[in-house]
N, C-alpha and C. Protein backbone atom coordinates (compact mmCIF):
# COMPACT_ATOMS: atom_id res chain seq x y z
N UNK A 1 4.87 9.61 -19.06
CA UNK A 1 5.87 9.68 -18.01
C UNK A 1 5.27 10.28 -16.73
N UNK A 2 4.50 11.03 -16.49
CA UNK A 2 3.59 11.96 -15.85
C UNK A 2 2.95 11.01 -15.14
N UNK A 3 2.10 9.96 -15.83
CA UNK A 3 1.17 9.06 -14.55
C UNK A 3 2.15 8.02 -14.24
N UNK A 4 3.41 7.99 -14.73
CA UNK A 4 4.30 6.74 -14.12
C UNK A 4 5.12 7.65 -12.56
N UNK A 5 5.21 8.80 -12.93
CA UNK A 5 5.37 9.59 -11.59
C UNK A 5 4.31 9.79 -10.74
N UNK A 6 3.27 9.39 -10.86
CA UNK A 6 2.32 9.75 -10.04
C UNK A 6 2.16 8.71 -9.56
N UNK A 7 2.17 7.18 -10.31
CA UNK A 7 2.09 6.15 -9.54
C UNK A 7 2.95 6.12 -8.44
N UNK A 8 4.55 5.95 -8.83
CA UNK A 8 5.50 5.96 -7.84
C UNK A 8 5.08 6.73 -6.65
N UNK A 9 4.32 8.21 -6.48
CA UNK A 9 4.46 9.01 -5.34
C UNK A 9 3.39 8.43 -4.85
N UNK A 10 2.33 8.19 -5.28
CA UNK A 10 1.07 6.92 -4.74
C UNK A 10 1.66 6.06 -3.72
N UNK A 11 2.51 4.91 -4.65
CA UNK A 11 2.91 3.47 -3.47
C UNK A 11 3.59 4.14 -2.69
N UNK A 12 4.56 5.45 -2.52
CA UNK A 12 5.17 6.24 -1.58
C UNK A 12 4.30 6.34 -0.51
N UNK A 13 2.97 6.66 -0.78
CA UNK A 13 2.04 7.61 0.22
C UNK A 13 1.24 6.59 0.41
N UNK A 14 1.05 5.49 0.16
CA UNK A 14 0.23 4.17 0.52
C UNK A 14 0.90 3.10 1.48
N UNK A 15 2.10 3.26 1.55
CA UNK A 15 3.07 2.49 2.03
C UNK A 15 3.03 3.23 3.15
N UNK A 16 2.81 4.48 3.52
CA UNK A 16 2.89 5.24 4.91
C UNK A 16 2.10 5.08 5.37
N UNK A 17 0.45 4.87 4.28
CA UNK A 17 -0.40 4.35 5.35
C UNK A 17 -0.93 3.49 5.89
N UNK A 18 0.09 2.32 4.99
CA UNK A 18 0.23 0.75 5.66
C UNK A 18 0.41 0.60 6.69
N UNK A 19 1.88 1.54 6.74
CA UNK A 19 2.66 1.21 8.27
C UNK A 19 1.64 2.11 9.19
N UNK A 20 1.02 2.76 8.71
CA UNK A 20 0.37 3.47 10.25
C UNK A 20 -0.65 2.44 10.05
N UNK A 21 -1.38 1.72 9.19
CA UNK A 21 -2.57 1.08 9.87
C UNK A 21 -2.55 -0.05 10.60
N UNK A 22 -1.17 -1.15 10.86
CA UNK A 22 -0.72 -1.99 10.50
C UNK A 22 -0.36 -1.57 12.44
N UNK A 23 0.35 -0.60 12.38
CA UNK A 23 0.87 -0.31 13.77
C UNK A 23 -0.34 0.37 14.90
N UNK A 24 -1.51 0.67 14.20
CA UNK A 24 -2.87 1.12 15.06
C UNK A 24 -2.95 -0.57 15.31
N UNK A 25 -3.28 -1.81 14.53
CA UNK A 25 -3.23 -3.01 14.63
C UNK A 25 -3.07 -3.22 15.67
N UNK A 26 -1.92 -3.36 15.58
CA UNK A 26 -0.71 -3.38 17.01
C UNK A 26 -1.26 -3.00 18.09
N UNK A 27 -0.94 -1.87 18.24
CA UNK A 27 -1.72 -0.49 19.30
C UNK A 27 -2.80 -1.42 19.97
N UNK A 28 -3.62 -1.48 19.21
CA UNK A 28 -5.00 -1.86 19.60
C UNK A 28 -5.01 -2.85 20.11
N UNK A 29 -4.40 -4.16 19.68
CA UNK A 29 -4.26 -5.36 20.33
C UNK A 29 -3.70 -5.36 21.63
N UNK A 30 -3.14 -3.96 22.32
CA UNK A 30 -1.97 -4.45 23.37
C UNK A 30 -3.46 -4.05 24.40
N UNK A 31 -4.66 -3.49 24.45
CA UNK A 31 -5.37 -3.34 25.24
C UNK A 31 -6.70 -4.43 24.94
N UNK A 32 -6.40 -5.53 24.04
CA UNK A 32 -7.61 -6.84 24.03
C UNK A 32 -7.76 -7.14 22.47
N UNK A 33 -8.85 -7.25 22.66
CA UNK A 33 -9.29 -7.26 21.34
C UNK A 33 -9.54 -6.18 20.06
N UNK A 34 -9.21 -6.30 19.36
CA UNK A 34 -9.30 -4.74 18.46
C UNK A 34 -11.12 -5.08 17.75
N UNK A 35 -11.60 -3.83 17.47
CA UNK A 35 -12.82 -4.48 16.72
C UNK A 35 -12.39 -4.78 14.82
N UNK A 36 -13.10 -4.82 14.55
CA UNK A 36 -12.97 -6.05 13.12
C UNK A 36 -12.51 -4.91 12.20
N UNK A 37 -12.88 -3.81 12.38
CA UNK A 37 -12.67 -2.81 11.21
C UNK A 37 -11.45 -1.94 11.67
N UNK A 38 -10.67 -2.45 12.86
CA UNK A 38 -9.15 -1.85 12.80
C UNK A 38 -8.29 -2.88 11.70
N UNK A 39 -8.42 -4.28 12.78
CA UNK A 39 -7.87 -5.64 12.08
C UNK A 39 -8.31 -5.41 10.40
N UNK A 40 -8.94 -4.99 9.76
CA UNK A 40 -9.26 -5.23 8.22
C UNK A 40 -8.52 -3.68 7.93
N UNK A 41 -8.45 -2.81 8.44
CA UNK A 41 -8.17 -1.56 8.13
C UNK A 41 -6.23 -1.63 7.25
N UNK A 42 -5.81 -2.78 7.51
CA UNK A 42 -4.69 -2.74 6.64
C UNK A 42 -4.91 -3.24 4.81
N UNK A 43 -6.15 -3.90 5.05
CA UNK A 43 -6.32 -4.45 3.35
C UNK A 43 -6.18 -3.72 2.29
N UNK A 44 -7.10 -2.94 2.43
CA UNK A 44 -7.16 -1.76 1.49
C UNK A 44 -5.89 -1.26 0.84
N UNK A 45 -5.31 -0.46 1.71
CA UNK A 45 -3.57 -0.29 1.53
C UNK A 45 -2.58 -0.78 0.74
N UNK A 46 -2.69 -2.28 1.79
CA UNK A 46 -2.24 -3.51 0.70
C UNK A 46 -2.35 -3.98 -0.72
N UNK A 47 -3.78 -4.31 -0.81
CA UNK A 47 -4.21 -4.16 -1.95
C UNK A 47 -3.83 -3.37 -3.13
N UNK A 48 -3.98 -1.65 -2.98
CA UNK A 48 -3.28 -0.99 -3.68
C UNK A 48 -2.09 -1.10 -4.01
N UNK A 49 -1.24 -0.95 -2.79
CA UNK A 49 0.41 -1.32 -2.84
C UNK A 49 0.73 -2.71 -3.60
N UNK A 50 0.06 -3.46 -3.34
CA UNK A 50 0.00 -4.52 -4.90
C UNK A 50 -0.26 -4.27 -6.30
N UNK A 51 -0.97 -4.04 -6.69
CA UNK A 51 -1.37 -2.99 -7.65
C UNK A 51 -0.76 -1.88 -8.36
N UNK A 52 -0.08 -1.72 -7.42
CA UNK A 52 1.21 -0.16 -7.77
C UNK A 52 2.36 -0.95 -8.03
N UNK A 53 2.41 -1.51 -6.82
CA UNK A 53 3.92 -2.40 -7.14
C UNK A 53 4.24 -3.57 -8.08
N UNK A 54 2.88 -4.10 -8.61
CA UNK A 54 2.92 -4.41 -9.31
C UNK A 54 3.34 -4.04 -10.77
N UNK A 55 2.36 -2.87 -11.27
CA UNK A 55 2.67 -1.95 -12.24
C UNK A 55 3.77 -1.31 -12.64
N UNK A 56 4.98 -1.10 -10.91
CA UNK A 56 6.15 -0.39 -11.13
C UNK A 56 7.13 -1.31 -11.57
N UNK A 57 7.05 -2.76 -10.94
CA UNK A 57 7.63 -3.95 -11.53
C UNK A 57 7.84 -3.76 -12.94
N UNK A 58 6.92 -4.35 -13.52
CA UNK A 58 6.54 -4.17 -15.20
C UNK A 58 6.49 -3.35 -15.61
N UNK A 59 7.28 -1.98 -15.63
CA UNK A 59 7.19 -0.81 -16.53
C UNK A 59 8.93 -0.72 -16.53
N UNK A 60 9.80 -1.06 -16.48
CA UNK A 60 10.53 -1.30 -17.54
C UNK A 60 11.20 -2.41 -17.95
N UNK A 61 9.95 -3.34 -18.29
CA UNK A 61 9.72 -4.30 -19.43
C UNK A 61 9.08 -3.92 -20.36
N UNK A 62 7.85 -2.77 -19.97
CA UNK A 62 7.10 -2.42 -20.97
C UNK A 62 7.58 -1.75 -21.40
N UNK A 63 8.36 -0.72 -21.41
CA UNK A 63 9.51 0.29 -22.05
C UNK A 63 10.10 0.01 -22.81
N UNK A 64 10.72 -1.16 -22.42
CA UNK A 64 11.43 -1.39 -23.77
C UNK A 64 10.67 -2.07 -24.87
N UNK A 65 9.78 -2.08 -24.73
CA UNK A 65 9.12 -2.61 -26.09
C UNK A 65 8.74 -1.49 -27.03
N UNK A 66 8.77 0.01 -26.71
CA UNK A 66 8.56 1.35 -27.31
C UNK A 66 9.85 1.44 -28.56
């Protein structure tokens, strides 16, 4: 139960730093071109937040199989 709470506070705290990387994005674009490693700077994030949200999906399906 312990790492299923820890996941949840994870995609909590990954999801905040979506939206901030996502909105530097932004930011950056309103003065030209951003360089390549702002524009990629949301993947990572994402990625995880897939991964989490994935996992939080399917845990109570997997529950009930206990």
């Amino acid at each position: 139960m312990a790492f299923s709470r820890f996941i949840r506070q994870a995609h909590r705290w990954i999801s905040i730093i979506f939206t901030v990387t996502v909105a530097a994005n932004f930011a950056t674009m309103a003065f030209g071109t951003p360089p390549a490693g702002v524009v990629y700077s949301p993947l990572l994030p994402l990625f995880l937040l897939l991964f989490s949200g994935l996992y939080l999906f399917a845990l109570p399906y997997l529950a009930g199989r206990n």
